[in-house]
C-alpha atoms as a PDB file:
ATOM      1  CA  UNK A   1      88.297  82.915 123.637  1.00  0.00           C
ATOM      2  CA  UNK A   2      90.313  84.781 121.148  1.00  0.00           C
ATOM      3  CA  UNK A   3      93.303  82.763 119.507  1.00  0.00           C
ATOM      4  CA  UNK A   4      97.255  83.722 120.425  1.00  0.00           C
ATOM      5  CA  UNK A   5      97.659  84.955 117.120  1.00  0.00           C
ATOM      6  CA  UNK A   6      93.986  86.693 117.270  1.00  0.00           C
ATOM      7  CA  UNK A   7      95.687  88.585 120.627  1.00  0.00           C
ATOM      8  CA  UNK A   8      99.195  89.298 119.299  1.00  0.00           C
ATOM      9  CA  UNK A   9      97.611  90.669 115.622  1.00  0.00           C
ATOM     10  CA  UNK A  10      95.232  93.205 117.950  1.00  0.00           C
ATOM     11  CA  UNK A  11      98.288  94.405 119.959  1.00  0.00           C
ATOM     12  CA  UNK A  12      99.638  95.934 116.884  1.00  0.00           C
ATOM     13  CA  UNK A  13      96.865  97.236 115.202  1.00  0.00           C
ATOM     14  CA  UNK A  14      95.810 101.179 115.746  1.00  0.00           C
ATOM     15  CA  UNK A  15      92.733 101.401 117.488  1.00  0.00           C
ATOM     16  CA  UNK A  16      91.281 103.652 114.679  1.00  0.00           C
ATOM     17  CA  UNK A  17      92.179 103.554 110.691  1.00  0.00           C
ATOM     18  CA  UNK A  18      90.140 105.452 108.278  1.00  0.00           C
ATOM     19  CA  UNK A  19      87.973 103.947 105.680  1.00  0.00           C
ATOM     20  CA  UNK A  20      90.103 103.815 103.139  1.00  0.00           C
ATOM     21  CA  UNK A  21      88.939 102.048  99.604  1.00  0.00           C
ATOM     22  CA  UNK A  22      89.947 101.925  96.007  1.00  0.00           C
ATOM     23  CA  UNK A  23      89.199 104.801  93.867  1.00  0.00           C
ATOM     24  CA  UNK A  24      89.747 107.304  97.126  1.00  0.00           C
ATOM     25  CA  UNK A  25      92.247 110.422  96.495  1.00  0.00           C
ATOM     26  CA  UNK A  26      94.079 110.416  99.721  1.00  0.00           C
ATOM     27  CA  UNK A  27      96.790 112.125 101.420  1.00  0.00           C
ATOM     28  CA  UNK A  28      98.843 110.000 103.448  1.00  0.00           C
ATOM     29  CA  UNK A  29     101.331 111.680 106.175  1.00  0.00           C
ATOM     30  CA  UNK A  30     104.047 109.302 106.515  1.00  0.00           C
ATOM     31  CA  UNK A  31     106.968 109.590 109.459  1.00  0.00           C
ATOM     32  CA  UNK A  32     110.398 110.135 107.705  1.00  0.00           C
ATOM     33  CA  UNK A  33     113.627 109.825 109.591  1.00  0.00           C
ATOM     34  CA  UNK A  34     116.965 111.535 108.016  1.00  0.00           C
ATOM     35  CA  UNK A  35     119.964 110.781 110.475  1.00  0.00           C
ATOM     36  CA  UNK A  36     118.498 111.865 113.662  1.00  0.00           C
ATOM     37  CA  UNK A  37     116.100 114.356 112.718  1.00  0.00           C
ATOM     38  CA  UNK A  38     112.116 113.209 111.780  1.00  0.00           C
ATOM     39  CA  UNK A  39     109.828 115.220 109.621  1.00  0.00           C
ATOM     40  CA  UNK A  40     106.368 114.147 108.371  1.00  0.00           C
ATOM     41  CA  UNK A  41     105.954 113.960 104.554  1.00  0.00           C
ATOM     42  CA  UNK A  42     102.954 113.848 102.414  1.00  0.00           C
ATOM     43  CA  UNK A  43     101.864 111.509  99.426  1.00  0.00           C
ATOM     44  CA  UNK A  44      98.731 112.434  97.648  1.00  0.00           C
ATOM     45  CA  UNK A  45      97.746 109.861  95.256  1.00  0.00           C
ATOM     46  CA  UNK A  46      94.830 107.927  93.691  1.00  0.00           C
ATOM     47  CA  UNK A  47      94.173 104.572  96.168  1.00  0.00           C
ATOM     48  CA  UNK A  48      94.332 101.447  92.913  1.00  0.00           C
ATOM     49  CA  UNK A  49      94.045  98.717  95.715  1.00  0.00           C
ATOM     50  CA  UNK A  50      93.059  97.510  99.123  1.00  0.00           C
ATOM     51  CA  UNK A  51      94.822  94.538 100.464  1.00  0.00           C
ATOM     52  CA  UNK A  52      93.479  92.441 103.996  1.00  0.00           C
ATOM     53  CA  UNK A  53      91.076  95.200 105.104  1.00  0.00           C
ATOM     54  CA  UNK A  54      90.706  93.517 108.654  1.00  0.00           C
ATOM     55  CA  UNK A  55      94.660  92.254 109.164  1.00  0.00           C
ATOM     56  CA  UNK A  56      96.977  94.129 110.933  1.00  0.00           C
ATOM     57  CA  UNK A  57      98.815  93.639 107.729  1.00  0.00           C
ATOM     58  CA  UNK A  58      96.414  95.807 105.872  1.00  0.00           C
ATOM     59  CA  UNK A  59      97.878  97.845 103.004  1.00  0.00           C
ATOM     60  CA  UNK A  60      96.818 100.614 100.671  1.00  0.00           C
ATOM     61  CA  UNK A  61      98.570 100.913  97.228  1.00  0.00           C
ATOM     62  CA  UNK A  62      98.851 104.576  96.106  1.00  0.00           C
ATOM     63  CA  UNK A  63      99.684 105.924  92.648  1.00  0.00           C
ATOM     64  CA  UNK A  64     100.439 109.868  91.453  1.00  0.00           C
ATOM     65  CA  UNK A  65     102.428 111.212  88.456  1.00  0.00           C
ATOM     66  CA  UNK A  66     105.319 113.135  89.950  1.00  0.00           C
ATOM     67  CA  UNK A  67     107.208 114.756  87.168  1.00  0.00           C
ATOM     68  CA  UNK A  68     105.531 112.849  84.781  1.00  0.00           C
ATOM     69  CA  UNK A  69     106.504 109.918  85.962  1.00  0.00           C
ATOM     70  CA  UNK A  70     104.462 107.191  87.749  1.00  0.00           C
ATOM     71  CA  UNK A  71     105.146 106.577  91.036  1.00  0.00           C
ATOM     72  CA  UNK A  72     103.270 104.133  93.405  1.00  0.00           C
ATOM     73  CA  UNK A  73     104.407 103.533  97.411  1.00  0.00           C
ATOM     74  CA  UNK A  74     102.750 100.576  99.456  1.00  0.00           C
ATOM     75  CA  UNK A  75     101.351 101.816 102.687  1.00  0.00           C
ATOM     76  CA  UNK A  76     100.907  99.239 105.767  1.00  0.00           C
ATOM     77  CA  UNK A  77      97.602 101.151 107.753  1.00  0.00           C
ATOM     78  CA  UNK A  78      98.339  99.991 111.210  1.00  0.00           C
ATOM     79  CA  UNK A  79     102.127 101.246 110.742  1.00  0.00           C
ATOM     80  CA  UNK A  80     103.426 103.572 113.260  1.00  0.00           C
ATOM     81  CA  UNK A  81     105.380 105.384 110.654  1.00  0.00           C
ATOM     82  CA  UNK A  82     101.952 106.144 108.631  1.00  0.00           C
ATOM     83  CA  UNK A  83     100.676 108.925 111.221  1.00  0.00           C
ATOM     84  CA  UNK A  84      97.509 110.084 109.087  1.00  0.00           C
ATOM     85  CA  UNK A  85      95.157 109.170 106.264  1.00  0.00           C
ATOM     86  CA  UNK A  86      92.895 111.559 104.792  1.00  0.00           C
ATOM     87  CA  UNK A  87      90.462 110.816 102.488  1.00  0.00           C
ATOM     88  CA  UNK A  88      90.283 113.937  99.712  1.00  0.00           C
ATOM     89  CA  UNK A  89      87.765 112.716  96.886  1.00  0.00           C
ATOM     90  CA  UNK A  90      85.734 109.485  96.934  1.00  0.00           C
ATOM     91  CA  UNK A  91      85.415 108.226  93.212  1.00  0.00           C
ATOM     92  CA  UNK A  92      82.891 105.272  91.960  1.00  0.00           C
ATOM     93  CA  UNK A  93      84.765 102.548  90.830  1.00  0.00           C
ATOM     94  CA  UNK A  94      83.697  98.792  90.673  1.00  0.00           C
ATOM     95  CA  UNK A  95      86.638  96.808  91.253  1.00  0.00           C
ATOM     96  CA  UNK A  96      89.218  96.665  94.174  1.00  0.00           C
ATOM     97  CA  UNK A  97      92.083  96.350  92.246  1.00  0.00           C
ATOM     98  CA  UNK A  98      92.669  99.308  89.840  1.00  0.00           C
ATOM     99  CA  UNK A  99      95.545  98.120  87.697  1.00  0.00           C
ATOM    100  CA  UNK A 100      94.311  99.685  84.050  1.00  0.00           C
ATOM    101  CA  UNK A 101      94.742 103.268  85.642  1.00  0.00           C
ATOM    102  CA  UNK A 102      98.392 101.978  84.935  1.00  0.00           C
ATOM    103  CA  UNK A 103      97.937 102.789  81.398  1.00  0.00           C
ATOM    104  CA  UNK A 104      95.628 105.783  81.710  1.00  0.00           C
ATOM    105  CA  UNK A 105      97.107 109.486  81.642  1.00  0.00           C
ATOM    106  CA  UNK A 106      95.091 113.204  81.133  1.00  0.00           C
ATOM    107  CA  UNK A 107      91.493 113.034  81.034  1.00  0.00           C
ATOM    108  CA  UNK A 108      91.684 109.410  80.306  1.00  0.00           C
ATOM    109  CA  UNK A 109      92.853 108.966  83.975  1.00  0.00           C
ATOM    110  CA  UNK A 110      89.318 111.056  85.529  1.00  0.00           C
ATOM    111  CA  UNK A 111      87.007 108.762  87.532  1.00  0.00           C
ATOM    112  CA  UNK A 112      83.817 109.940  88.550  1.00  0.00           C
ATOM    113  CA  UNK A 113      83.749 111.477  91.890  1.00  0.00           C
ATOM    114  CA  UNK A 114      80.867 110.439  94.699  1.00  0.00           C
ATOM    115  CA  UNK A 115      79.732 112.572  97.117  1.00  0.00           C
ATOM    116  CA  UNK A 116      80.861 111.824 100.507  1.00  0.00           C
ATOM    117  CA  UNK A 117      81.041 112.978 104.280  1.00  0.00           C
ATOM    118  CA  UNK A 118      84.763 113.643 104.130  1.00  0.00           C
ATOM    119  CA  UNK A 119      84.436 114.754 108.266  1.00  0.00           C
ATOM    120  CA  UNK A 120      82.794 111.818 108.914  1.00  0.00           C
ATOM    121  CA  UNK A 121      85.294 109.338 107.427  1.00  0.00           C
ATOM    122  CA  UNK A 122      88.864 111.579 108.142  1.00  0.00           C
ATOM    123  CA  UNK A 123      87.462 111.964 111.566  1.00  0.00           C
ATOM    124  CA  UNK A 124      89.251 109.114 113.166  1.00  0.00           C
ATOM    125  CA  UNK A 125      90.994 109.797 116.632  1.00  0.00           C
ATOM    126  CA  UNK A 126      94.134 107.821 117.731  1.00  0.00           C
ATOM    127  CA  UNK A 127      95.470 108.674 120.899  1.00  0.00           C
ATOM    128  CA  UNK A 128      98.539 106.921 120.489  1.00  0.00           C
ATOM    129  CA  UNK A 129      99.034 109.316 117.219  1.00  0.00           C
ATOM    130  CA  UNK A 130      97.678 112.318 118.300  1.00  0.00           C
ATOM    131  CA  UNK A 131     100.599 112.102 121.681  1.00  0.00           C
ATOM    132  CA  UNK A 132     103.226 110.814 118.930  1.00  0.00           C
ATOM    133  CA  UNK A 133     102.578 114.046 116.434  1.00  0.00           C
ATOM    134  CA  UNK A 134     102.376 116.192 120.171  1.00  0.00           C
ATOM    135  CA  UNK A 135     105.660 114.969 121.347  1.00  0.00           C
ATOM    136  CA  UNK A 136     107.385 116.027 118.251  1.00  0.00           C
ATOM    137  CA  UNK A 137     105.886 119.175 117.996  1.00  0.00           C
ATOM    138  CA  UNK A 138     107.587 119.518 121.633  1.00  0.00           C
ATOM    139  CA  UNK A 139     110.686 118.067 121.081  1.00  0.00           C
ATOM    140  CA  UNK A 140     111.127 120.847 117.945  1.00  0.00           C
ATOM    141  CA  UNK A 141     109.837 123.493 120.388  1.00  0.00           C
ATOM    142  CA  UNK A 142     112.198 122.308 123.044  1.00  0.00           C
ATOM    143  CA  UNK A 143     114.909 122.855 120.316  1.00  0.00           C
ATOM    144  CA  UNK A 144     113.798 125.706 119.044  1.00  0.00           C
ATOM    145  CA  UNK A 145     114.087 127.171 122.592  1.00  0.00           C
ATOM    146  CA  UNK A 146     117.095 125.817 123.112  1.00  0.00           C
ATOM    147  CA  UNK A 147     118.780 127.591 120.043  1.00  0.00           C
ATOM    148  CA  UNK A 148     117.536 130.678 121.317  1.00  0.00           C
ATOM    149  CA  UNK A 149     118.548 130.381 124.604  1.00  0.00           C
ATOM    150  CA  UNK A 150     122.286 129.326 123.039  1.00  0.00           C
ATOM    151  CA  UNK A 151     122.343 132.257 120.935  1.00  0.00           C
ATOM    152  CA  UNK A 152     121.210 134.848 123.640  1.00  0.00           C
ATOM    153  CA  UNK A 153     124.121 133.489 126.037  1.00  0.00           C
ATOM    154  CA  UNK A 154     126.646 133.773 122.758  1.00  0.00           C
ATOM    155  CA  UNK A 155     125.134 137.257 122.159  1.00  0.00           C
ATOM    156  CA  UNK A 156     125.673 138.308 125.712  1.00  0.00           C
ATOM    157  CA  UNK A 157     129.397 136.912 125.671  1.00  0.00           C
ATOM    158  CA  UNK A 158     130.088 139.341 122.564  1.00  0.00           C
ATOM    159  CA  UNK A 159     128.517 142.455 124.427  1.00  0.00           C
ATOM    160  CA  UNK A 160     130.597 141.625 127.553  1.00  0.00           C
ATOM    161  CA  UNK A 161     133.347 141.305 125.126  1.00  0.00           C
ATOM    162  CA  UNK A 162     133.242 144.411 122.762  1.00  0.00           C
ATOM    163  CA  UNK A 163     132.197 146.572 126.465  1.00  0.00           C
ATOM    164  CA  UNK A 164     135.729 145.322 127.705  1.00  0.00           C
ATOM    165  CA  UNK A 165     137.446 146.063 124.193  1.00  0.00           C
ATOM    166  CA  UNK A 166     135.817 149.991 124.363  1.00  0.00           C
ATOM    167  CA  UNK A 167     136.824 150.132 127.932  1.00  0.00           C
ATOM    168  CA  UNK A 168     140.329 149.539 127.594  1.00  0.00           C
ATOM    169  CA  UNK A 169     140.602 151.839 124.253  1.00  0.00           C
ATOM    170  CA  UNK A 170     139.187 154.166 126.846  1.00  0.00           C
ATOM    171  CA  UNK A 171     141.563 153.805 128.979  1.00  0.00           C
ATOM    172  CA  UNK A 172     144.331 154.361 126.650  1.00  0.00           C
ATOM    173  CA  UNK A 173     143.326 156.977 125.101  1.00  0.00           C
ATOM    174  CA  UNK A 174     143.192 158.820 128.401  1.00  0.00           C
END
């Protein structure tokens, strides 16, 4: 018998996460929401640590340059704002938590890349997800058609319009 906390930590975890582990190159497509609109961005960065693999709770730490800056985001895995992980390049590295890359820039930064089966470990279906990322792709559809339909009406109005303002020139001009 599983403990209440046990059953409350499942209910929010994803069913399926990708192996994620320090030293991977990832791209992570994270949910952002600007007033009411949502749009999914992407952070591609080197992974410098795992934290509580099996938790609900579990969290990647990525780092990139970005204008030759460091940057480094905290991502919580079984999030529902993290919508994908994707694993690019799988690197050998022999400790979890990669903190000297801090200090590390050009060719000093390189690790030495593994070969991996990148479908085998990005291939990780959640349905959950997968109807999340189709219902947007709807909604923008559904707004996209809605636009049109909006400026097809407005167009229509204008030609009903500029016919009535050549008919009565017509008219008195005759």
């Amino acid at each position: 018998m599983q403990s209440v906390l046990q059953t409350i930590n499942d209910k929010y975890k994803k069913q399926a996460v990708v192996d994620v582990r320090s030293g991977d190159t990832v791209k992570v497509h994270q949910k952002i929401r600007e007033g009411n609109k949502e749009r999914i961005q992407i952070f591609q960065g080197l992974v410098i640590r795992t934290d509580m693999k099996g938790s609900h709770t579990s969290r990647i730490t990525v780092r990139r340059i970005a204008s030759g800056i460091g940057v480094e985001k905290s991502f919580m895995l079984h999030s529902p704002l993290v919508v994908q992980v994707e694993v690019t390049k799988r690197s050998k590295v022999r400790r979890n938590y990669l903190s000297y890359m801090r200090d590390r820039t050009g060719k000093a930064a390189r690790l030495t890349g593994m070969d991996f089966d990148s479908k085998a470990v990005n291939d990780v279906h959640d349905e959950a997800a997968e109807a999340e990322e189709a219902k947007l792709h709807e909604q923008k559809a559904a707004e996209a058609a809605e636009k049109a339909e909006a400026k097809a009406a407005e167009d229509a109005k204008l030609e009903a319009k500029q016919a009535e303002v050549e008919a009565r020139h017509k008219d008195a001009e005759a």
